[in-house]
Protein backbone atom coordinates (compact mmCIF):
# COMPACT_ATOMS: atom_id res chain seq x y z
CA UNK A 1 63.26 -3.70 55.59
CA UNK A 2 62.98 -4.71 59.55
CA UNK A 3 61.71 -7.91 60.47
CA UNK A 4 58.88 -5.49 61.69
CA UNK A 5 58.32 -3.86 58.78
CA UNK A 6 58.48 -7.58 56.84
CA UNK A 7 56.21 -8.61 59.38
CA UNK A 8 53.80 -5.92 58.96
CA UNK A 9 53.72 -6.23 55.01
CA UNK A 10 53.18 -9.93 55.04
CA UNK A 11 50.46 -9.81 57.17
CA UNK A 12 48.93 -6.93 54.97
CA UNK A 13 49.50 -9.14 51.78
CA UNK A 14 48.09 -12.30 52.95
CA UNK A 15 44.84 -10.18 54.49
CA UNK A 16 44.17 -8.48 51.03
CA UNK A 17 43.93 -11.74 49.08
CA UNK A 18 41.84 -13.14 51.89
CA UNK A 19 44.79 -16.31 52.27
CA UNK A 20 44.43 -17.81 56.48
CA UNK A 21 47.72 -18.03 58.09
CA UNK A 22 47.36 -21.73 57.78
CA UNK A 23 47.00 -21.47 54.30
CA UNK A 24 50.12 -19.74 53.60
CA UNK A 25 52.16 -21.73 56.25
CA UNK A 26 50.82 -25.16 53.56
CA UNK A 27 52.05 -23.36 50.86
CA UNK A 28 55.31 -22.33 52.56
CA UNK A 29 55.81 -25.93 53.75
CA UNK A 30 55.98 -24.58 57.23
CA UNK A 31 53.71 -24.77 60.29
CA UNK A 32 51.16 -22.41 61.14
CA UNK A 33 53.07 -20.83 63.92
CA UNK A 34 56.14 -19.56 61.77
CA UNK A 35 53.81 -17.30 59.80
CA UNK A 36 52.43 -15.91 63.13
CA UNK A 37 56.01 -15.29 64.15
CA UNK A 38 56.78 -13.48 61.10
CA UNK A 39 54.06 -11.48 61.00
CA UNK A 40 54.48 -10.37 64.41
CA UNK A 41 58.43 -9.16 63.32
CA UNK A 42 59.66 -11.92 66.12
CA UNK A 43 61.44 -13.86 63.15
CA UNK A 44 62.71 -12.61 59.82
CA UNK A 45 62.37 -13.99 56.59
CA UNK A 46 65.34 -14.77 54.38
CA UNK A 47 65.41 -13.17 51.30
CA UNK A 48 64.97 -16.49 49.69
CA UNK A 49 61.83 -17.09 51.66
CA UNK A 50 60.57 -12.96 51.15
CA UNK A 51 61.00 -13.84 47.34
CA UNK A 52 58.89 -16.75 47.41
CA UNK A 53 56.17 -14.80 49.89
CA UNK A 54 55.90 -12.17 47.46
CA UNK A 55 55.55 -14.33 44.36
CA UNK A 56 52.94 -16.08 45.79
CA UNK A 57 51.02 -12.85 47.06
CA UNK A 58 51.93 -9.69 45.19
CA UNK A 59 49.99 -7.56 43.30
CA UNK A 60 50.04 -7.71 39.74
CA UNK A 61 47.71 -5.43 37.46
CA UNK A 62 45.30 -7.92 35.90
CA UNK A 63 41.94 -6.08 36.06
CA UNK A 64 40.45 -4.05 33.35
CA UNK A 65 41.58 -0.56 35.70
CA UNK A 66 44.93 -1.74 36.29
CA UNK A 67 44.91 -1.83 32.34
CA UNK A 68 44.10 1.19 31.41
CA UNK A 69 46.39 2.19 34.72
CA UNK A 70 49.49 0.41 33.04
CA UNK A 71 48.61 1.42 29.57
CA UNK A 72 48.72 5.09 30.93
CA UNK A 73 52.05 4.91 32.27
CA UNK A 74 53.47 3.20 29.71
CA UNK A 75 52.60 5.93 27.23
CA UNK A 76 52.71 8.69 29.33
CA UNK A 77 55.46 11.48 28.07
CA UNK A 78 56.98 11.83 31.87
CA UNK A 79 59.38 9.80 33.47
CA UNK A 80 57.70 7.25 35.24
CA UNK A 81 56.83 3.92 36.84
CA UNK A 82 54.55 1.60 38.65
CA UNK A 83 55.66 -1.06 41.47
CA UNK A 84 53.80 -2.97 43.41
CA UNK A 85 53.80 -0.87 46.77
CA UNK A 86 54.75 -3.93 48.98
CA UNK A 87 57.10 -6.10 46.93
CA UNK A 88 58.54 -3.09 45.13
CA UNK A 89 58.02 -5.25 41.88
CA UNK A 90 58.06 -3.03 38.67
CA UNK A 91 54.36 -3.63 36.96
CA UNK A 92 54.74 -0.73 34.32
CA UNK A 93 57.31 1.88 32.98
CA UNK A 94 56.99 5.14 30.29
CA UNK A 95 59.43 5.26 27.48
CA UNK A 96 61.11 8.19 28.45
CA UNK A 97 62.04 6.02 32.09
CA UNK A 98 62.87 2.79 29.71
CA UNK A 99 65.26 4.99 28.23
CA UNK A 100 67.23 5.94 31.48
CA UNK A 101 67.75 2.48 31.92
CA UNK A 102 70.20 -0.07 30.44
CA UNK A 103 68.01 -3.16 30.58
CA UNK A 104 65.34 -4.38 28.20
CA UNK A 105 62.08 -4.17 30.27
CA UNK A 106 60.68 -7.14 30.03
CA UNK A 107 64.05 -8.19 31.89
CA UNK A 108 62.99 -5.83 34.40
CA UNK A 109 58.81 -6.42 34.90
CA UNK A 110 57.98 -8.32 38.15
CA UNK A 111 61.26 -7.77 39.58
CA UNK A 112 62.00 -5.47 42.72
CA UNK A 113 63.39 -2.50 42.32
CA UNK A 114 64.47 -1.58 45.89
CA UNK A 115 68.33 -2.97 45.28
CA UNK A 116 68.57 -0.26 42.89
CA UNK A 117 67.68 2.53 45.17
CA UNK A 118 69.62 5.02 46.68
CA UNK A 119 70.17 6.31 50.20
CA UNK A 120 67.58 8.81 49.88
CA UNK A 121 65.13 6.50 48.49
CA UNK A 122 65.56 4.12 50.90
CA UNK A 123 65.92 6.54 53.93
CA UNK A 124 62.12 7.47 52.68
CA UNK A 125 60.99 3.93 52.69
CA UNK A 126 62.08 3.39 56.04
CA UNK A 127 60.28 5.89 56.89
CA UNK A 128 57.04 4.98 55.44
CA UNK A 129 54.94 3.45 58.22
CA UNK A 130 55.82 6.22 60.65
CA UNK A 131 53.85 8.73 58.15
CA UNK A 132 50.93 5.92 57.78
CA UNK A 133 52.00 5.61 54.20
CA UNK A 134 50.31 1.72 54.44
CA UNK A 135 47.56 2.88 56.75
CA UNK A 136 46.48 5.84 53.75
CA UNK A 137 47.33 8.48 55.96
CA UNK A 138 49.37 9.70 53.60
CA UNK A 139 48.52 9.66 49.56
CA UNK A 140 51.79 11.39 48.36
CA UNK A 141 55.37 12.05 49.17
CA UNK A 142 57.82 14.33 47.46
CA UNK A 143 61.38 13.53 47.53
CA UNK A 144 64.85 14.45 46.57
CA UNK A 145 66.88 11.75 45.53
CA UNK A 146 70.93 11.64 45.07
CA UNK A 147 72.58 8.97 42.56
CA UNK A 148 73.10 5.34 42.63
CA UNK A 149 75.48 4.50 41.02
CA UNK A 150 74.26 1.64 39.12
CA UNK A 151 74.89 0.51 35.72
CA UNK A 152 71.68 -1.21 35.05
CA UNK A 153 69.13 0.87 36.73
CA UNK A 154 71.00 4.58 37.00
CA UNK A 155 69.51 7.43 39.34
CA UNK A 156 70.32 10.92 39.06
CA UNK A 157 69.99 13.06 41.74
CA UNK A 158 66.57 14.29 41.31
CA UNK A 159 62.86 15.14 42.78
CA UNK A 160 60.65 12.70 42.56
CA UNK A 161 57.25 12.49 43.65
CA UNK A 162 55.51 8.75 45.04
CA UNK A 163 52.13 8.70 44.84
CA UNK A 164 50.13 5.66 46.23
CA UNK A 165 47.16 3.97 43.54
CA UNK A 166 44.71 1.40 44.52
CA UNK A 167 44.85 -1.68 42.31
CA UNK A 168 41.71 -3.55 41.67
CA UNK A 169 42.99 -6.61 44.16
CA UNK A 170 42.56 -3.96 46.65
CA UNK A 171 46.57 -4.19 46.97
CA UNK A 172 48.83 -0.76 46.79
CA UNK A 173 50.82 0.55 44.10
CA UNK A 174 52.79 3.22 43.52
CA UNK A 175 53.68 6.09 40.81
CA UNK A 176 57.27 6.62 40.51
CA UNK A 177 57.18 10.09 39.07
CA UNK A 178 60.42 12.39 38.35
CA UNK A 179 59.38 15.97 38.74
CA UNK A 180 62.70 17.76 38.96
């Protein structure tokens, strides 16, 4: 992700739960002017900093619909999964995904999964905000997907389909769904 991109989501994060930029820069131990900076793209988080932004203002399903939401996925017969559509943080994951993977997942809940993606994935993430993916222009996207390579989290090359889901916070996610 840009310093753009960064930029834009941070702004979008600290907007949905209603936090002023002053706020955040307290929280941050930084001055107000930093998070202007950043949210504008002009200066780039460190992925130190990013992890601490996100903790502090990702989504997490806590409502009674993101409930029955997770509870959905995680017995639904398909391969799939819900992340947070900012953070990329995994909030949910079906059985039949578990079994793909070779880590217990409550290792793997409220962790990002975008270092386990491959080219293709993150080719389509890129790009995202040129299609108004964050904006709602665009509810769904289907993609083909090669392998990552990854002992933990493998990918095969695949077609999967993202579909964006509004979580009670008023925050994104997104349905991870393997189709093909």
């Amino acid at each position: 992700m840009n310093a753009i991109e960064q930029g834009r989501a941070l702004r979008r994060l600290r907007m949905l739960r209603g936090i002023k930029q002053s706020h955040l820069a307290e929280l941050l131990g930084v001055d107000q002017a930093s998070i202007s900076r950043w949210e504008r793209g002009g200066m780039p988080l460190g992925p130190d900093r990013w992890a601490v932004v996100l903790d502090l203002l990702a989504a997490s399903p806590a409502s009674a619909g993101d409930a029955a939401l997770k509870r959905l996925v995680t017995s639904s017969s398909a391969k799939v999964h819900l992340i947070c559509d900012d953070s990329h943080r995994l909030l949910a994951a079906s059985q039949p995904r578990q079994a793909e993977w070779h880590a217990d997942l409550p290792e793997l809940i409220g962790r990002s999964l975008l270092p386990y993606a491959s080219d293709e994935i993150l080719a389509a993430e890129e790009g995202l905000f040129a299609r108004g993916w964050h904006e709602g222009y665009l509810a769904s996207l289907t993609l083909e997907t090669g392998a990552n390579h990854d002992a933990v989290l493998p990918i095969e090359p695949s077609r999967v389909l993202w579909e964006r889901v509004q979580l009670a916070d008023g925050s994104a996610g997104r349905l991870v769904t393997t189709i093909g």
